[in-house]
N, C-alpha and C. Protein backbone atom coordinates (compact mmCIF):
# COMPACT_ATOMS: atom_id res chain seq x y z
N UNK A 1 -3.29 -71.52 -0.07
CA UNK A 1 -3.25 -70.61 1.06
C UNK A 1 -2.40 -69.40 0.75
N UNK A 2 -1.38 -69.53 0.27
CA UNK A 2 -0.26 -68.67 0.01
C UNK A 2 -1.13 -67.86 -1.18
N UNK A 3 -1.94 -68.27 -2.17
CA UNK A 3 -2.30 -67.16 -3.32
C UNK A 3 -3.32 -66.22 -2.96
N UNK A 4 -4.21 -67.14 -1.64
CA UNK A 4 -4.90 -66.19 -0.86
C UNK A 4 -4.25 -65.32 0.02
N UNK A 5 -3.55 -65.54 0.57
CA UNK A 5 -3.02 -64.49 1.55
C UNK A 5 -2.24 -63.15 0.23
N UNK A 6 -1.32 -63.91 -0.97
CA UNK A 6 -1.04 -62.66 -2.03
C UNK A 6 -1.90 -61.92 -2.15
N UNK A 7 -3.56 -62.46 -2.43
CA UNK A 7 -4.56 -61.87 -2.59
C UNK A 7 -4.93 -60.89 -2.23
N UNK A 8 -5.11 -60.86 -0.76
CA UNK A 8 -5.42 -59.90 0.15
C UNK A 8 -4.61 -59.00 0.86
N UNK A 9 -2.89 -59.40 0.56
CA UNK A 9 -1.89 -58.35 0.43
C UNK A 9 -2.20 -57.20 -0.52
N UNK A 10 -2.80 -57.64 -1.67
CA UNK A 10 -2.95 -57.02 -3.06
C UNK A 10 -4.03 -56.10 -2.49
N UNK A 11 -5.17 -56.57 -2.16
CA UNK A 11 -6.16 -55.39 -1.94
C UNK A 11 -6.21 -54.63 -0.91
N UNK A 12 -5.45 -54.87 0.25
CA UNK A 12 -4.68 -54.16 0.95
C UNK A 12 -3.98 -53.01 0.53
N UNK A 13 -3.23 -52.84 -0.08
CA UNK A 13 -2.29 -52.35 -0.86
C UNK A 13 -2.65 -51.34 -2.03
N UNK A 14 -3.42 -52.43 -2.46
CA UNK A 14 -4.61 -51.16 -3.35
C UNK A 14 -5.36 -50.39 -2.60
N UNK A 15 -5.97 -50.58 -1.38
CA UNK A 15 -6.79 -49.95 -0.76
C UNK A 15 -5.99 -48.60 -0.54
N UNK A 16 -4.70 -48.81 0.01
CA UNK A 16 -4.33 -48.01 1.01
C UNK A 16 -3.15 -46.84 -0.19
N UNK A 17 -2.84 -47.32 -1.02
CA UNK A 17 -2.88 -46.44 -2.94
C UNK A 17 -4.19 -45.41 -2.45
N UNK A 18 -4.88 -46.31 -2.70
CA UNK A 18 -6.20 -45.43 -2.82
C UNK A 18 -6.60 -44.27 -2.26
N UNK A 19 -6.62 -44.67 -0.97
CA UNK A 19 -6.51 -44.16 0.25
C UNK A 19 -5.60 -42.43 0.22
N UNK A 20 -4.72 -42.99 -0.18
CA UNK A 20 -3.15 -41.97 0.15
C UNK A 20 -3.27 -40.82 -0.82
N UNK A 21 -3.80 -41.72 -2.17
CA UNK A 21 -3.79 -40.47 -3.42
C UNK A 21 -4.77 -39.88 -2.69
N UNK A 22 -6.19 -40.08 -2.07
CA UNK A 22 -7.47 -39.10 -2.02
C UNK A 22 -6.53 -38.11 -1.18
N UNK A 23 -6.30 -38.50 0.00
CA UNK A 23 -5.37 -38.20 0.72
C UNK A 23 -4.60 -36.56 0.44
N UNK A 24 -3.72 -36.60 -0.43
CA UNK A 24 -3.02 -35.76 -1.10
C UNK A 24 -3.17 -34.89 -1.55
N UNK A 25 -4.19 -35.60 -2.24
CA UNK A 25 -5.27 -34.15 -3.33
C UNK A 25 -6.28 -33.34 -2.44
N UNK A 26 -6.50 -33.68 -0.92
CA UNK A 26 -7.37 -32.90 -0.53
C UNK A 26 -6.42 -32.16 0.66
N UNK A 27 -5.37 -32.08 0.57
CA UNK A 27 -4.47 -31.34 1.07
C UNK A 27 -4.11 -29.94 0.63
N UNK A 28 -4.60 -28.85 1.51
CA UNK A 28 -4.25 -27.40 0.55
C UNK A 28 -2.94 -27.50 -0.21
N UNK A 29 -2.63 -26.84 -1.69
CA UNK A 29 -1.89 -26.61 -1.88
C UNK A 29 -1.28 -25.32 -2.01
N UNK A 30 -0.08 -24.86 -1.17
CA UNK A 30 0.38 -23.65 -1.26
C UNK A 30 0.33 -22.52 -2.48
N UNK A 31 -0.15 -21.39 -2.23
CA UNK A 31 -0.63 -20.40 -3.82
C UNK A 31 0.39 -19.90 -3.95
N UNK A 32 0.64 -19.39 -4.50
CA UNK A 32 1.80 -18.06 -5.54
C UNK A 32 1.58 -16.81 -4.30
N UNK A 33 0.12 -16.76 -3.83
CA UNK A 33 -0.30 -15.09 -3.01
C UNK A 33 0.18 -15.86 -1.70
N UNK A 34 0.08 -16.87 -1.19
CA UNK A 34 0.23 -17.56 0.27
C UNK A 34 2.01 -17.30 0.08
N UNK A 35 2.78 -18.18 -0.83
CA UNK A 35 3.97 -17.77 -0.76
C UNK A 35 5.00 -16.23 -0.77
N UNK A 36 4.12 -15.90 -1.15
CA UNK A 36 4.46 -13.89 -1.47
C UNK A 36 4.30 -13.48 -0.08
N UNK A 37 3.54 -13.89 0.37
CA UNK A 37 3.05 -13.58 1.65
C UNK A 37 3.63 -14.08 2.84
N UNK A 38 4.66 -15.27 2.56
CA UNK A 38 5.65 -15.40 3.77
C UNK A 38 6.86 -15.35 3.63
N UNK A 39 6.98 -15.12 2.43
CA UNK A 39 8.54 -14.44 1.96
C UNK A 39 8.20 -12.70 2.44
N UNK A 40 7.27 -11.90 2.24
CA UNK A 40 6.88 -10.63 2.74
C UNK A 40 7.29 -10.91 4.04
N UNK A 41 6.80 -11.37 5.12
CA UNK A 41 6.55 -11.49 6.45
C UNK A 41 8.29 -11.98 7.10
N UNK A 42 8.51 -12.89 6.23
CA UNK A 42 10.18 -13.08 6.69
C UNK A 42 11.11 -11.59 6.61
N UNK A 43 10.65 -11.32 5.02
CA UNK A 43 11.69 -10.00 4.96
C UNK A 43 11.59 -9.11 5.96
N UNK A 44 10.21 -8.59 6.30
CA UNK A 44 10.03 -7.72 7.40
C UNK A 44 9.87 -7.93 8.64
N UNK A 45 9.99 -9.24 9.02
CA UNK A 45 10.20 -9.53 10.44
C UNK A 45 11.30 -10.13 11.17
N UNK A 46 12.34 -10.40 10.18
CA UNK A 46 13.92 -10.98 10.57
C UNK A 46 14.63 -9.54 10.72
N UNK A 47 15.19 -9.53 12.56
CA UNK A 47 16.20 -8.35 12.47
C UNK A 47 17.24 -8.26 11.77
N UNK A 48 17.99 -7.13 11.38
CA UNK A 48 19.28 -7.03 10.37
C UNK A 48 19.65 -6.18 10.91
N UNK A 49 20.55 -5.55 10.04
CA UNK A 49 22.12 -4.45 10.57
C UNK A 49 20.96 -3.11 11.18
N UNK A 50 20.50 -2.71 10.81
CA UNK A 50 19.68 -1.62 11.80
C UNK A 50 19.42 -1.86 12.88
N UNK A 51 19.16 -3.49 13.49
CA UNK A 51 18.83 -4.14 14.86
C UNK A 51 20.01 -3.78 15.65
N UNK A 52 21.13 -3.95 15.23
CA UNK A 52 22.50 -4.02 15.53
C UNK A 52 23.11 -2.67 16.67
N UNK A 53 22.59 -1.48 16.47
CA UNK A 53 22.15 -0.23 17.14
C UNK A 53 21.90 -0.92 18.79
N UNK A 54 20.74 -1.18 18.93
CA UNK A 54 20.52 -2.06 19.90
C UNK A 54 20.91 -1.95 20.75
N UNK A 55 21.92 -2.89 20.47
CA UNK A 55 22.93 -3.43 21.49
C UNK A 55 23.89 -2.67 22.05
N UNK A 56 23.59 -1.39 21.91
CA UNK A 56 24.20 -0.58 21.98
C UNK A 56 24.28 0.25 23.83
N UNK A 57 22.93 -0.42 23.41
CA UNK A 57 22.07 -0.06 25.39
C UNK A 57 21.87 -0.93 26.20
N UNK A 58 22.28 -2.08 25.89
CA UNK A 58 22.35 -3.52 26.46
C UNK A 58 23.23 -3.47 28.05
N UNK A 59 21.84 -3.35 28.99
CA UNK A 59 22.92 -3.08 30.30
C UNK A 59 22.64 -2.17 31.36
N UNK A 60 23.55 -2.41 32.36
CA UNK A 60 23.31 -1.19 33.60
C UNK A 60 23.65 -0.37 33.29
N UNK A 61 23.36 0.85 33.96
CA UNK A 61 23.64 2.51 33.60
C UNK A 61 23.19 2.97 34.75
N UNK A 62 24.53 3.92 34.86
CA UNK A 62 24.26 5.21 35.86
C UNK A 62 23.87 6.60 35.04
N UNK A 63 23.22 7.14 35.52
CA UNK A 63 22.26 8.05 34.58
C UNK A 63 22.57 9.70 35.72
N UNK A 64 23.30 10.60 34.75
CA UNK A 64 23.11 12.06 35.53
C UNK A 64 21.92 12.31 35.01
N UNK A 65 21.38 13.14 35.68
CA UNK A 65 19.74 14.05 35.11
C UNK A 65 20.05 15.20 34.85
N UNK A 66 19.47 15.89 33.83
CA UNK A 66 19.63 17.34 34.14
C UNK A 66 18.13 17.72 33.27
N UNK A 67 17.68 17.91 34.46
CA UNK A 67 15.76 19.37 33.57
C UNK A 67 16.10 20.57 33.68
N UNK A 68 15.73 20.97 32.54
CA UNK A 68 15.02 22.20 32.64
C UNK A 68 13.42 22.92 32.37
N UNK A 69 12.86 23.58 33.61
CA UNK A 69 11.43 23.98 33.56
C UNK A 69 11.27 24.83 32.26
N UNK A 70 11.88 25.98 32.49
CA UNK A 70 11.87 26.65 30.91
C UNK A 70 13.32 27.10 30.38
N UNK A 71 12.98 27.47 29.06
CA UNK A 71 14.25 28.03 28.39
C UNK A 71 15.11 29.21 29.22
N UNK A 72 16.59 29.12 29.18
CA UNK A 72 17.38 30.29 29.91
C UNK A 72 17.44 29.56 31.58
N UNK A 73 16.75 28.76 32.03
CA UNK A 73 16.85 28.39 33.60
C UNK A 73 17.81 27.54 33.31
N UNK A 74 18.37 27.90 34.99
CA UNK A 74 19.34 27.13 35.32
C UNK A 74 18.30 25.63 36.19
N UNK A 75 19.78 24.62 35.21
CA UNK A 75 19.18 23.07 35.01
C UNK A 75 18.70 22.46 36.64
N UNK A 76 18.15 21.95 37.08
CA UNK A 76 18.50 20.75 38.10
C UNK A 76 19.03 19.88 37.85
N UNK A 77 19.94 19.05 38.91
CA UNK A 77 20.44 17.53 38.44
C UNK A 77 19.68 16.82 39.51
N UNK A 78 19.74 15.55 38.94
CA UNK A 78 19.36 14.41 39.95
C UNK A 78 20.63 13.16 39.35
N UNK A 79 20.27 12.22 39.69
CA UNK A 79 20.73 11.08 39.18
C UNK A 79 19.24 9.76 39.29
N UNK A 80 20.12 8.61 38.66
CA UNK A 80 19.37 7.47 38.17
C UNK A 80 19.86 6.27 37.71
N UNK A 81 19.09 5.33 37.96
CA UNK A 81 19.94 4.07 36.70
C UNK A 81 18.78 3.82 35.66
N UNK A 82 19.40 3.03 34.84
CA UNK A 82 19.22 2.42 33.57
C UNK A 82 18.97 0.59 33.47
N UNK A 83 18.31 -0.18 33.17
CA UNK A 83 18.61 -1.40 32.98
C UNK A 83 18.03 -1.88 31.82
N UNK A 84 18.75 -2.23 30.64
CA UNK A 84 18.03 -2.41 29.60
C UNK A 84 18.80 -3.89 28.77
N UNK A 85 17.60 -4.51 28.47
CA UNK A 85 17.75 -5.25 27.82
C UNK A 85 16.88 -5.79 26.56
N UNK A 86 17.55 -6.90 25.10
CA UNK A 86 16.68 -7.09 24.09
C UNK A 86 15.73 -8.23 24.70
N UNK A 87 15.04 -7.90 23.27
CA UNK A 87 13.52 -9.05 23.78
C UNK A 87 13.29 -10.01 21.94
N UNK A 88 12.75 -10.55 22.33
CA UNK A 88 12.06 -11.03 21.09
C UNK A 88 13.50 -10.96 19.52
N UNK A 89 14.16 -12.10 20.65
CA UNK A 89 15.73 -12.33 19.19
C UNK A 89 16.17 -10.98 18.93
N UNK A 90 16.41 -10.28 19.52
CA UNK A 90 16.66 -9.02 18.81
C UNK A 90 16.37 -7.59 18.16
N UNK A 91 14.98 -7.87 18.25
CA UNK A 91 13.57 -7.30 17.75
C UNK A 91 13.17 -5.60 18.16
N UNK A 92 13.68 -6.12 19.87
CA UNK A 92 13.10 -4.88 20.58
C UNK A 92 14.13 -4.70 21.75
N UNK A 93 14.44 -3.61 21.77
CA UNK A 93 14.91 -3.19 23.35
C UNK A 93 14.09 -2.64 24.56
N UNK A 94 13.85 -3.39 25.78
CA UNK A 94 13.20 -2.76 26.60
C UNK A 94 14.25 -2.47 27.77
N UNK A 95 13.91 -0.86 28.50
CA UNK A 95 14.89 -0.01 29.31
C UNK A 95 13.29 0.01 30.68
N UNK A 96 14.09 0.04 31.87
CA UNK A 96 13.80 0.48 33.10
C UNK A 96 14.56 1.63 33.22
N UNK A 97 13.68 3.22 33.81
CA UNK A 97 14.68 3.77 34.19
C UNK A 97 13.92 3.91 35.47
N UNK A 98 14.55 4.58 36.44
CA UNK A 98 14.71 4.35 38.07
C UNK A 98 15.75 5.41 38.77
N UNK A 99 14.65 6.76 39.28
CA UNK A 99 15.71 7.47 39.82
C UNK A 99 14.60 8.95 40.18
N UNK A 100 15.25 10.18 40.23
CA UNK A 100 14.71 11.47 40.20
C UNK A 100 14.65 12.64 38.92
N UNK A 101 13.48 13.41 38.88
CA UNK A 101 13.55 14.12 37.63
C UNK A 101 12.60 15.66 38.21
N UNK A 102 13.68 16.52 38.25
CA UNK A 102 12.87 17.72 38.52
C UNK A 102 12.39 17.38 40.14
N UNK A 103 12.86 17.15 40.96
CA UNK A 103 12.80 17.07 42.17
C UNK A 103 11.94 15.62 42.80
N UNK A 104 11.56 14.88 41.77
CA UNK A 104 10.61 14.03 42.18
C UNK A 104 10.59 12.47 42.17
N UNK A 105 10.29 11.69 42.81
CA UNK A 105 10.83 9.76 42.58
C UNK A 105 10.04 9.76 41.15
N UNK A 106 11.02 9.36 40.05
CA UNK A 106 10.54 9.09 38.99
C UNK A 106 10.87 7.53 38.53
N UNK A 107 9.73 6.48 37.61
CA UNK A 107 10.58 5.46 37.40
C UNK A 107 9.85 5.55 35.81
N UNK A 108 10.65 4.81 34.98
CA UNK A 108 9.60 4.87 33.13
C UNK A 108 10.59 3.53 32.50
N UNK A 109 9.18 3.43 31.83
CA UNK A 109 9.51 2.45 30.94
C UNK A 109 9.86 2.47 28.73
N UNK A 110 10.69 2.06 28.55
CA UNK A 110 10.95 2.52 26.91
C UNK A 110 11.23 1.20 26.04
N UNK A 111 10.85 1.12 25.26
CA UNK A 111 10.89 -0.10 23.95
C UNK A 111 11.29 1.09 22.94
N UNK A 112 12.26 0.75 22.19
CA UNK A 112 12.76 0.79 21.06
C UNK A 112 12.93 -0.55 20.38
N UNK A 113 12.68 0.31 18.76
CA UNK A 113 12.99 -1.15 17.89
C UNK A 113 12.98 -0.48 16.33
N UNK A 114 13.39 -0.99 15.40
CA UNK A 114 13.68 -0.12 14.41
C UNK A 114 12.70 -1.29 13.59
N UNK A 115 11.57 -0.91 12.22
CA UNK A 115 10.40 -0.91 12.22
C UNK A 115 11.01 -0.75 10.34
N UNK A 116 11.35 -2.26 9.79
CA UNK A 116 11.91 -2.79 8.74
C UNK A 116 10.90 -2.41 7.16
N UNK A 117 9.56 -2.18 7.76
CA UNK A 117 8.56 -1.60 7.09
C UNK A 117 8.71 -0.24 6.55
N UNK A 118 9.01 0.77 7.43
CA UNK A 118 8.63 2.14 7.35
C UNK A 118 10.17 2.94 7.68
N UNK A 119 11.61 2.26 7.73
CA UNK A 119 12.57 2.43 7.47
C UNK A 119 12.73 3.47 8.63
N UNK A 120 12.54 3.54 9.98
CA UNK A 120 12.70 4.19 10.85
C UNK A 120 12.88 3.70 11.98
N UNK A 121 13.48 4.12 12.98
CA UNK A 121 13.50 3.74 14.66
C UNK A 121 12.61 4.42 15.24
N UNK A 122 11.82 3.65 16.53
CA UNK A 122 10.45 3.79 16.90
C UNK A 122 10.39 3.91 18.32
N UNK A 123 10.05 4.60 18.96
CA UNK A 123 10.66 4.63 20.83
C UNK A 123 9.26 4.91 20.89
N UNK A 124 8.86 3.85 22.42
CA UNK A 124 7.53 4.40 23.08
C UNK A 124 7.76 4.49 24.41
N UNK A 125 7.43 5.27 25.24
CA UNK A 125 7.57 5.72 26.66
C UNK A 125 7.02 6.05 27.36
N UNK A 126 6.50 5.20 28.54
CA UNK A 126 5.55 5.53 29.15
C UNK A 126 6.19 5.95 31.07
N UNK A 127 5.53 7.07 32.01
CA UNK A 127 6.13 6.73 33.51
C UNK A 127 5.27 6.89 33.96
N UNK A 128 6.22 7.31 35.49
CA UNK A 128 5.28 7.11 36.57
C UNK A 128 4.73 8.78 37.15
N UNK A 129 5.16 9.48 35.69
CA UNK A 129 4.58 11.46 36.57
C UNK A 129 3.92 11.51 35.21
N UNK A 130 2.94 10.56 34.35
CA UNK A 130 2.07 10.92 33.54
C UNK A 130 0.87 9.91 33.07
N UNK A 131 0.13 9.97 32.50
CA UNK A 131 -0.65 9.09 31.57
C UNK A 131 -0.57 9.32 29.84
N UNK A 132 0.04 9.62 29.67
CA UNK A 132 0.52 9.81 28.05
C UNK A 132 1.60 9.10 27.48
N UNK A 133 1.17 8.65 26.27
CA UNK A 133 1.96 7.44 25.30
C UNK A 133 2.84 8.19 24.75
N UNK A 134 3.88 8.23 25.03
CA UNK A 134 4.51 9.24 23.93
C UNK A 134 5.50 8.10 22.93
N UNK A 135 5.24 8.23 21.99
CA UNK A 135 6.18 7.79 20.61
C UNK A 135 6.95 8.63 19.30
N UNK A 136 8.12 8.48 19.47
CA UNK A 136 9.00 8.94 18.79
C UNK A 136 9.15 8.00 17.51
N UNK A 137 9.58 8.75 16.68
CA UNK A 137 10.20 7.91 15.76
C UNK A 137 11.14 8.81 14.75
N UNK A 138 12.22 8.23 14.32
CA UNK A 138 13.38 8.96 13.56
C UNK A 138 14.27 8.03 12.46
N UNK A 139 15.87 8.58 12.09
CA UNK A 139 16.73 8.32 11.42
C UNK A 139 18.12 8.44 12.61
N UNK A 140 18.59 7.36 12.25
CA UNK A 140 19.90 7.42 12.67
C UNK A 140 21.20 8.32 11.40
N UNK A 141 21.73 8.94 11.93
CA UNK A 141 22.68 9.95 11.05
C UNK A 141 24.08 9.03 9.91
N UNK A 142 24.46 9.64 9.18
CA UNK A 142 25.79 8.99 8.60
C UNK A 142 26.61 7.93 9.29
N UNK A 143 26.72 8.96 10.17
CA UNK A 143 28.01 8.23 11.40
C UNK A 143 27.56 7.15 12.02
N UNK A 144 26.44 6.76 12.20
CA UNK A 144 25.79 5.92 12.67
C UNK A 144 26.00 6.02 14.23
N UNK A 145 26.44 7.05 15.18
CA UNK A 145 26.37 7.68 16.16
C UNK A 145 25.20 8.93 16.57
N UNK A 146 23.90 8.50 16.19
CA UNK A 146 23.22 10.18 16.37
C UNK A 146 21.90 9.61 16.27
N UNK A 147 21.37 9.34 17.04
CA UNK A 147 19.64 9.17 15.90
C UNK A 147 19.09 10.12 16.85
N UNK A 148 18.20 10.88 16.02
CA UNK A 148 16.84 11.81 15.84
C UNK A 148 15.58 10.81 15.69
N UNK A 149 15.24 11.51 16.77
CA UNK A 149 13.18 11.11 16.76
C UNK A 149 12.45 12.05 17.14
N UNK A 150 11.62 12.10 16.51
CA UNK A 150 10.55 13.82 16.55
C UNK A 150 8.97 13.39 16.56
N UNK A 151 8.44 13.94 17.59
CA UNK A 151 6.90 13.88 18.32
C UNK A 151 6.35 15.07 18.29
N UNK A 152 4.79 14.42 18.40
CA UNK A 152 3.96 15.94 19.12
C UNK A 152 2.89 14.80 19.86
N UNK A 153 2.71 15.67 20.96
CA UNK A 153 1.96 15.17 22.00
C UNK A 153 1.03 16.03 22.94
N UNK A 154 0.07 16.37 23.00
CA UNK A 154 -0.74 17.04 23.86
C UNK A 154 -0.21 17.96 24.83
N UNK A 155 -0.32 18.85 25.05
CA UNK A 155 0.38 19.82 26.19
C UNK A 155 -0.69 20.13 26.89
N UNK A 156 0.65 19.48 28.37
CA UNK A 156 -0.80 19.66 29.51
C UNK A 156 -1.12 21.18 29.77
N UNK A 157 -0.34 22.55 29.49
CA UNK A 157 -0.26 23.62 29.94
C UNK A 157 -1.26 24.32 29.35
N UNK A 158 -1.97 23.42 28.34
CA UNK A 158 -3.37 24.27 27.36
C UNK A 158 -4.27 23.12 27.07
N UNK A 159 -4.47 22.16 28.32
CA UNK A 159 -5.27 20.84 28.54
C UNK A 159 -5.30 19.99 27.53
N UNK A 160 -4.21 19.69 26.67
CA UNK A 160 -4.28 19.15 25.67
C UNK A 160 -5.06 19.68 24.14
N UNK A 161 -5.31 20.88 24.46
CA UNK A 161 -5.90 21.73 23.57
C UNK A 161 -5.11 22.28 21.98
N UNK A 162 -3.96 21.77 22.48
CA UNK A 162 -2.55 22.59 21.23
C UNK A 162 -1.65 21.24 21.94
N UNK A 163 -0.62 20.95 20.24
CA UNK A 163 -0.05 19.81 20.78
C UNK A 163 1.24 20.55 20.80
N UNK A 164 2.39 19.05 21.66
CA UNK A 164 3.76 20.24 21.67
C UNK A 164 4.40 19.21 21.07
N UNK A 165 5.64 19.78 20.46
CA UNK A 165 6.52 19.47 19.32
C UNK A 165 7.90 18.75 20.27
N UNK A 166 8.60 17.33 19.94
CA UNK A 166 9.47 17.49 20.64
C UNK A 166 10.33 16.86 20.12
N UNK A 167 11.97 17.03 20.17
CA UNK A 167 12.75 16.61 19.06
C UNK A 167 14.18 16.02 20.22
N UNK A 168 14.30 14.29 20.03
CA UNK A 168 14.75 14.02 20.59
C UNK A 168 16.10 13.29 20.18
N UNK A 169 17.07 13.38 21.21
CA UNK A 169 18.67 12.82 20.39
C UNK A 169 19.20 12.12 21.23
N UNK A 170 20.20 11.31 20.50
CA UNK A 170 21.02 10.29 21.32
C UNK A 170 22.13 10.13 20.68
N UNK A 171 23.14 10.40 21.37
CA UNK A 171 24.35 10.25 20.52
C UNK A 171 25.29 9.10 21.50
N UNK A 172 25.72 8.33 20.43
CA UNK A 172 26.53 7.35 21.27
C UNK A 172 28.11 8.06 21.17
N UNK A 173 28.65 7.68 22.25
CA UNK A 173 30.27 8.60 22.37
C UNK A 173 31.16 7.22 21.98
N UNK A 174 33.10 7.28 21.61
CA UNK A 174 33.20 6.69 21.49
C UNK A 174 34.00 5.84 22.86
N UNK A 175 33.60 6.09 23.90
CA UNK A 175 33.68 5.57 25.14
C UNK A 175 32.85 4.81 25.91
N UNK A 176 31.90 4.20 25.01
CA UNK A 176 30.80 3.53 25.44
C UNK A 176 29.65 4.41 25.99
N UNK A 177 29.68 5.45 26.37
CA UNK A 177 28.87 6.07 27.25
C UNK A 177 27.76 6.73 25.85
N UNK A 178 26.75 7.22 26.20
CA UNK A 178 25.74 8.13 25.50
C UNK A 178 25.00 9.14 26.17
N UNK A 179 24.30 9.72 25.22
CA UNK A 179 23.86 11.04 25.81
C UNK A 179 22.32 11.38 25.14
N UNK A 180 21.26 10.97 26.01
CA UNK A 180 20.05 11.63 25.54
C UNK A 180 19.57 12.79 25.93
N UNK A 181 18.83 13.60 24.95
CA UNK A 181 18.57 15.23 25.21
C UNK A 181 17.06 15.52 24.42
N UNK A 182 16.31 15.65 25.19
CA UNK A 182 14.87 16.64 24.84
C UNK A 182 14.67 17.72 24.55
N UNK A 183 14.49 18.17 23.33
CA UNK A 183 14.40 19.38 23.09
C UNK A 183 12.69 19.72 22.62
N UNK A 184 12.52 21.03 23.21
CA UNK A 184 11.23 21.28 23.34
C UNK A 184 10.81 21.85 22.26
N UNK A 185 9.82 22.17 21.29
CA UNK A 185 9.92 22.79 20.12
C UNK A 185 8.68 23.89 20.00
N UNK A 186 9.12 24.99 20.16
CA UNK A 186 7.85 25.92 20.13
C UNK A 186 7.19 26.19 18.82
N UNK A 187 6.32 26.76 18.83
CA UNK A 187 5.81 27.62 17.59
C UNK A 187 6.38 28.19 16.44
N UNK A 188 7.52 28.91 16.81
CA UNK A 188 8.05 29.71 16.28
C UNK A 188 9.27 28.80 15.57
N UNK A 189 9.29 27.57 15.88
CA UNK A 189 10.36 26.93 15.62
C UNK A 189 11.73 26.53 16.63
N UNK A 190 11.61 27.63 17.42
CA UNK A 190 13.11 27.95 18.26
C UNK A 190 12.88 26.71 19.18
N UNK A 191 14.06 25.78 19.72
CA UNK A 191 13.82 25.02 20.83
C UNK A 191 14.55 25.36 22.25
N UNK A 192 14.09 24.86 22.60
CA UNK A 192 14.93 24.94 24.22
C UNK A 192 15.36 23.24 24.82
N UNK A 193 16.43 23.10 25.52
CA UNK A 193 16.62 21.63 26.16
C UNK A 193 15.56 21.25 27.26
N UNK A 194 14.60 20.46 27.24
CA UNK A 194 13.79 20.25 28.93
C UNK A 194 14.59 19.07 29.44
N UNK A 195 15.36 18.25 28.72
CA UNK A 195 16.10 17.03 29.12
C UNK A 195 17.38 16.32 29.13
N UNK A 196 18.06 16.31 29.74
CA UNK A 196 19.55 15.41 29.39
C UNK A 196 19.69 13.68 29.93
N UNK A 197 19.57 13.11 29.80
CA UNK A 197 20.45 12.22 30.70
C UNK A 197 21.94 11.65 30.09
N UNK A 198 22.79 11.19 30.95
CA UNK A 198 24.52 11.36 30.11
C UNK A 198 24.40 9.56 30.95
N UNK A 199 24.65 9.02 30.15
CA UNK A 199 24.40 7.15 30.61
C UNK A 199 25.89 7.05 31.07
N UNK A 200 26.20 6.01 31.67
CA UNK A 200 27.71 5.27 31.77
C UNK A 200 27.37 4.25 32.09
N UNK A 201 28.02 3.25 32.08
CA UNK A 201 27.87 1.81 32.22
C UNK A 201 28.55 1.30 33.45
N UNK A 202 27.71 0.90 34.75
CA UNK A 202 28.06 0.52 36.35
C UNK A 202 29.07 -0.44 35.83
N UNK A 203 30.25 0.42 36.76
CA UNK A 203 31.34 -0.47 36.78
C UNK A 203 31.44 -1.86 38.08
């Protein structure tokens, strides 16, 4: 009884050998191009010290306004807030803003995220006094206090017929506070300011 039951332990055992090797071998095995390809995808999709910026906007904000319609006019102010926070580990910043611009209830939405591929910071912005995508993209300066982002976007004043140039800044102060500014960019090169807002953080 006992050499039968060894018996059929044995082919058991062999079976399931058997079994395990087919098993194995019909299991993809990872390529040289599959591995290149998620070491690629890690490098460029794990945030690093450029993410770090960020956090910089992390938060409430009281927001002065200041437009201007054209060059040489005197500005309007309004005011506004700010509420911004990261998304996706670190990845992306998304901002609510919420307030008046040029006399009118304005509210907009902005994602920034700096874009590990193409070695730049990337702003898209959309509100509530347009239908146009506008996206920036730039360099942050030496100081690591300044980034530049520069667009062109359709101008409604020639139906989208001629695009307009627009060159935008943010400088962080060293009081926590910052300062974004729109500058309009004509033809000729010369700009004018159409935008300020000066952030502080609700006490």
């Amino acid at each position: 009884m006992k050499l039968k039951q060894i018996a059929l332990w044995g082919v058991l055992v062999a079976g399931f050998l058997a079994y395990a090797s087919s098993w194995s071998t019909a299991v993809p095995q990872t390529t040289d191009q599959e591995k290149k390809m998620m070491e690629q995808m890690t490098k460029y999709g794990t945030p690093g010290k450029h993410h770090e910026l960020l956090k910089n906007y992390v938060g409430e904000w009281d927001v002065n306004v200041k437009t201007w319609e054209q060059a040489g006019a005197a500005p309007m102010a309004s005011t506004g807030t700010i509420q911004s926070q990261l998304i996706f580990d670190g990845r992306y910043l998304v901002s609510h803003f919420e307030g008046t611009m040029g006399g009118m209830a304005s509210k907009g939405l902005e994602v920034i995220g700096y874009d590990l591929l193409k070695h730049r910071y990337t702003t898209f912005w959309i509100d509530s006094w347009s239908t146009t995508f506008l996206v920036t993209s730039g360099t942050l300066d030496v100081t690591g206090k300044v980034l530049t982002e520069t667009a062109s976007f359709p101008d409604v004043m020639t139906d989208g017929k001629t695009m307009q140039k627009v060159r935008n800044v943010t400088t962080f102060h060293a009081d926590g506070k910052y300062t974004f500014e729109m500058f309009m960019v004509m033809p000729d090169g010369k700009e004018w300011k159409g935008l300020e807002l000066d952030c502080a953080r609700k006490k």
